[in-house]
Every structure is written in structure tokens, then in C-alpha cells.
N, C-alpha and C. Protein backbone atom coordinates (compact mmCIF):
# COMPACT_ATOMS: atom_id res chain seq x y z
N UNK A 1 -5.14 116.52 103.60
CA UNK A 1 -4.00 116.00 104.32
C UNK A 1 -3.53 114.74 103.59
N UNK A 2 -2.58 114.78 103.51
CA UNK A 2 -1.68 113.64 102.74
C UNK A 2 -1.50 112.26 103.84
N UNK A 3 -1.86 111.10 102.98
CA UNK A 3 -1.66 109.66 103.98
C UNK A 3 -0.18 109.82 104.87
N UNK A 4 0.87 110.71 104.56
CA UNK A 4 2.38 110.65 105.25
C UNK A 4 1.75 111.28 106.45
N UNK A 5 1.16 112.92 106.38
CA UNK A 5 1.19 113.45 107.58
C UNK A 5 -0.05 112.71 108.19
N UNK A 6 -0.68 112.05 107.67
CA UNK A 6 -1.71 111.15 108.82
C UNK A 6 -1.18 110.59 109.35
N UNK A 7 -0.20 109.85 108.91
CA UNK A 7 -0.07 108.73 109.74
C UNK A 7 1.44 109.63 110.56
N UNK A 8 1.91 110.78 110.46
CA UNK A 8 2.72 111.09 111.52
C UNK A 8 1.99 111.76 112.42
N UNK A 9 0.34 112.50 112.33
CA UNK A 9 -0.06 113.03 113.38
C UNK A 9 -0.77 112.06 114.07
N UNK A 10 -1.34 110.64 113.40
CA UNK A 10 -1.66 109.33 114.20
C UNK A 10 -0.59 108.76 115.38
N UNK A 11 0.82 109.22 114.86
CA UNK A 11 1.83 108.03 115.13
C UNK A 11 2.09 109.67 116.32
N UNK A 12 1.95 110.77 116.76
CA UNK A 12 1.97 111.70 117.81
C UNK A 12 0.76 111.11 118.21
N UNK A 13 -0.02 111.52 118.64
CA UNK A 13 -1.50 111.29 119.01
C UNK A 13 -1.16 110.01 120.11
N UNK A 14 -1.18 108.69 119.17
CA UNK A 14 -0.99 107.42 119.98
C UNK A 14 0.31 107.09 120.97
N UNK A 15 1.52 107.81 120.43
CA UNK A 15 2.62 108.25 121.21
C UNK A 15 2.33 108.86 122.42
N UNK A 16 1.99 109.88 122.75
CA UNK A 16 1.87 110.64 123.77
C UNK A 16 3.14 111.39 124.67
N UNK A 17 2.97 111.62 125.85
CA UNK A 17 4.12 112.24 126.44
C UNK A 17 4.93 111.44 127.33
N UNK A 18 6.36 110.47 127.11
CA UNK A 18 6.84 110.38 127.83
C UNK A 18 6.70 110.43 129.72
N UNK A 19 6.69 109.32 129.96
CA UNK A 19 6.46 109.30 131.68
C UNK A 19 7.66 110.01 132.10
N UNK A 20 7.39 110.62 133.66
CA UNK A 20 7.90 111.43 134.15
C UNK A 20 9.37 110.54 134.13
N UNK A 21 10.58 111.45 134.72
CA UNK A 21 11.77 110.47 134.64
C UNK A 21 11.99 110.76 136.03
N UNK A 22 12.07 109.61 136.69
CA UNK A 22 12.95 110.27 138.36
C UNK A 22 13.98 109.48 138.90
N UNK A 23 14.99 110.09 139.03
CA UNK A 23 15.95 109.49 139.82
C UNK A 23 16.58 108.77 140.71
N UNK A 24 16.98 107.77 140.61
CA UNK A 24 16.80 106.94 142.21
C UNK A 24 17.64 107.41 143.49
N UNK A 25 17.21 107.09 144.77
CA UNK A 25 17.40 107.53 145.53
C UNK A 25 19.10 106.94 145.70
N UNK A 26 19.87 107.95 146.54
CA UNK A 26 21.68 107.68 146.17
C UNK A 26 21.37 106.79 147.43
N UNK A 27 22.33 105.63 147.59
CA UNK A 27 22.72 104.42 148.45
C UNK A 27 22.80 105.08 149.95
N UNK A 28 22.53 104.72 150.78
CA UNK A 28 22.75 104.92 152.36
C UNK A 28 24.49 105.28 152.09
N UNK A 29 24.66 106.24 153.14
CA UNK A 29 25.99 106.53 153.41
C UNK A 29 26.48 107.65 153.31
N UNK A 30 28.19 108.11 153.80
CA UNK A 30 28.40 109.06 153.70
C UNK A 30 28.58 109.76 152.41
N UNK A 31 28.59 110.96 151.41
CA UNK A 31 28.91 111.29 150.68
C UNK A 31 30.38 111.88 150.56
N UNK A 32 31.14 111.12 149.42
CA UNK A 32 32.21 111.33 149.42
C UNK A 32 33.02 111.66 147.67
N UNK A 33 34.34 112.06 147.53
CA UNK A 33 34.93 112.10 146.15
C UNK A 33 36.34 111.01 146.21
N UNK A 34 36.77 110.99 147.24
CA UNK A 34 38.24 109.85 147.57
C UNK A 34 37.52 108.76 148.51
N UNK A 35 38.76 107.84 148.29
CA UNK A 35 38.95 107.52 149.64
C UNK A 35 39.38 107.55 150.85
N UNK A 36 40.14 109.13 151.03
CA UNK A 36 40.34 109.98 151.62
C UNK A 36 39.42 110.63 152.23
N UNK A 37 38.48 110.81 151.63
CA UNK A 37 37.21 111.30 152.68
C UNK A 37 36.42 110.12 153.46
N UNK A 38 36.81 109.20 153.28
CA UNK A 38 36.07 107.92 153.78
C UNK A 38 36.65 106.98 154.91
N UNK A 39 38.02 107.74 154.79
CA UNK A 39 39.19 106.34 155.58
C UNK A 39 39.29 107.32 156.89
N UNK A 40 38.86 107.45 158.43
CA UNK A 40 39.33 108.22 159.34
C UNK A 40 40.38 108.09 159.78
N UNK A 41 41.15 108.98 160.25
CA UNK A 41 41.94 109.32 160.70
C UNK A 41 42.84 108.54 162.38
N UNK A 42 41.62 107.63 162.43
CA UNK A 42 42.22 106.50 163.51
C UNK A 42 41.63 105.38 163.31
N UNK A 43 41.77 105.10 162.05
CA UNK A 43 42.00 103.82 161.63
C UNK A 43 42.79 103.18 161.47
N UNK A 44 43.19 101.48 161.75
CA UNK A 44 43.91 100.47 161.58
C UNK A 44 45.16 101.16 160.85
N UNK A 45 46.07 100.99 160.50
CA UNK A 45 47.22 101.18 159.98
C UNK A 45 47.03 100.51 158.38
N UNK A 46 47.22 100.84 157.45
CA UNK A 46 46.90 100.15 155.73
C UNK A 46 45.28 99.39 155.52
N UNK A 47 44.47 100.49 156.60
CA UNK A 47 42.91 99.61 156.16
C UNK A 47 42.67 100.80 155.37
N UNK A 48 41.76 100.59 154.25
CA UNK A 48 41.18 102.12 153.49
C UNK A 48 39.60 101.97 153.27
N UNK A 49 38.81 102.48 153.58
CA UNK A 49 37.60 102.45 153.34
C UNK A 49 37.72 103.11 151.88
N UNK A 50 36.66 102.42 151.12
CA UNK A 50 36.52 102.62 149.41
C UNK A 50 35.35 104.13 149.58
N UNK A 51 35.46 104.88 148.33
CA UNK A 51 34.49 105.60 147.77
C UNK A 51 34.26 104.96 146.59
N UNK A 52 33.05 104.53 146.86
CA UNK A 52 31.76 104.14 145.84
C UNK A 52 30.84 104.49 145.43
N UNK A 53 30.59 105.15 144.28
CA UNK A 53 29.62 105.93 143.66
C UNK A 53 29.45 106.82 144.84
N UNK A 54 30.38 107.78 144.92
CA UNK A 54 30.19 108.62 145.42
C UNK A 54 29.40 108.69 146.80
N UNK A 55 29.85 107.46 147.46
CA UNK A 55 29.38 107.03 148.97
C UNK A 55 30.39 105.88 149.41
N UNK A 56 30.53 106.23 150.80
CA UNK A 56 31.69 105.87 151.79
C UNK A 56 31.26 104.05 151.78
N UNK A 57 31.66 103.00 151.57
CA UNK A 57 31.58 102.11 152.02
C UNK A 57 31.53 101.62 153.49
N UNK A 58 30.66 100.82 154.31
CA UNK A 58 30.53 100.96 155.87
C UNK A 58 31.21 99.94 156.35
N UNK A 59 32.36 99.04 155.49
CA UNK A 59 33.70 97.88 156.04
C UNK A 59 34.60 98.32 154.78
N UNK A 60 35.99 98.56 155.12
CA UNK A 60 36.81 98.39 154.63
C UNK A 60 36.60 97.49 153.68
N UNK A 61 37.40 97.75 152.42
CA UNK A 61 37.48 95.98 151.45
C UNK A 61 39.22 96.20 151.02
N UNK A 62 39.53 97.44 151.30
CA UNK A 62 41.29 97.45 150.70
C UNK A 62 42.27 97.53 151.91
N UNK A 63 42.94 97.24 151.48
CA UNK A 63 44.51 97.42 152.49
C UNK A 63 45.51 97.83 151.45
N UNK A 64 46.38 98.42 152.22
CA UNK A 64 47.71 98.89 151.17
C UNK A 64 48.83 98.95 152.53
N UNK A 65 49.81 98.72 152.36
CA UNK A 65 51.34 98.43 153.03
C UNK A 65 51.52 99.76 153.68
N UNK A 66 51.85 99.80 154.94
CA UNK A 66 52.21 100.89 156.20
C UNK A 66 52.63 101.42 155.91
N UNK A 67 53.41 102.49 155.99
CA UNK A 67 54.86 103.40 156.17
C UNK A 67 55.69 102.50 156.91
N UNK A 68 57.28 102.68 156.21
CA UNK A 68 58.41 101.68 156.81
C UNK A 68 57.83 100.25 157.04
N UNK A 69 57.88 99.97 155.83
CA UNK A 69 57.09 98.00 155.92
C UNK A 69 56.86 97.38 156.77
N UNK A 70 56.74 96.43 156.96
CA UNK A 70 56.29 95.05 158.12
C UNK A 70 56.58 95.48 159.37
């Protein structure tokens, strides 16, 4: 065996296998793709609940202007 492949079956050997990989758990909340799935349907007039990473925010943080202004 040649000193190269020693030291690449040393440098496997002492390597080993990668720890498992796991995913973290997704944020409390509803699952959503808009903010259309998040804002109900009798809510405030220009309040919008956000979709965030793909989960409903649980307070409003946006507003946007009514139908027929002020």
C-alpha cells in the first residue's frame, strides 16, 4: 500500500459517518402559503395577518388602506 492510500484509508477510518441530520420542529401555528390564508374573513377592515415561513403570525403587524379610502 502506498503512503497516499494510507493516509486516505486513515483519513476514512478517523472520519467516520456523519451524525444523523434532523430537522427542526416548524414554529407553533397555523400552516399557511399567503396572507390570505391567514387574514379571516372578519377581521378589522386593512388589518392583514402575515405568512411567515410558512406559518400564520398570531397579531397582525401590516395594514393596507380600505376599499373607497378614509
Amino acid at each position: 500500500m502506498t503512503v497516499r492510500a494510507a493516509m486516505i484509508a486513515l483519513a476514512l477510518t478517523l472520519g467516520g459517518c456523519p451524525p444523523e441530520v434532523s430537522e427542526p420542529e416548524p414554529p407553533p401555528g397555523e400552516p399557511c402559503e399567503t396572507a390570505a390564508d391567514c387574514t379571516p374573513s372578519d377581521a378589522p377592515c386593512g388589518v392583514i395577518y402575515a405568512c411567515v415561513a410558512e406559518v400564520c403570525e398570531s397579531e397582525p403587524s401590516r395594514t393596507q388602506p380600505c376599499d373607497g379610502g378614509l
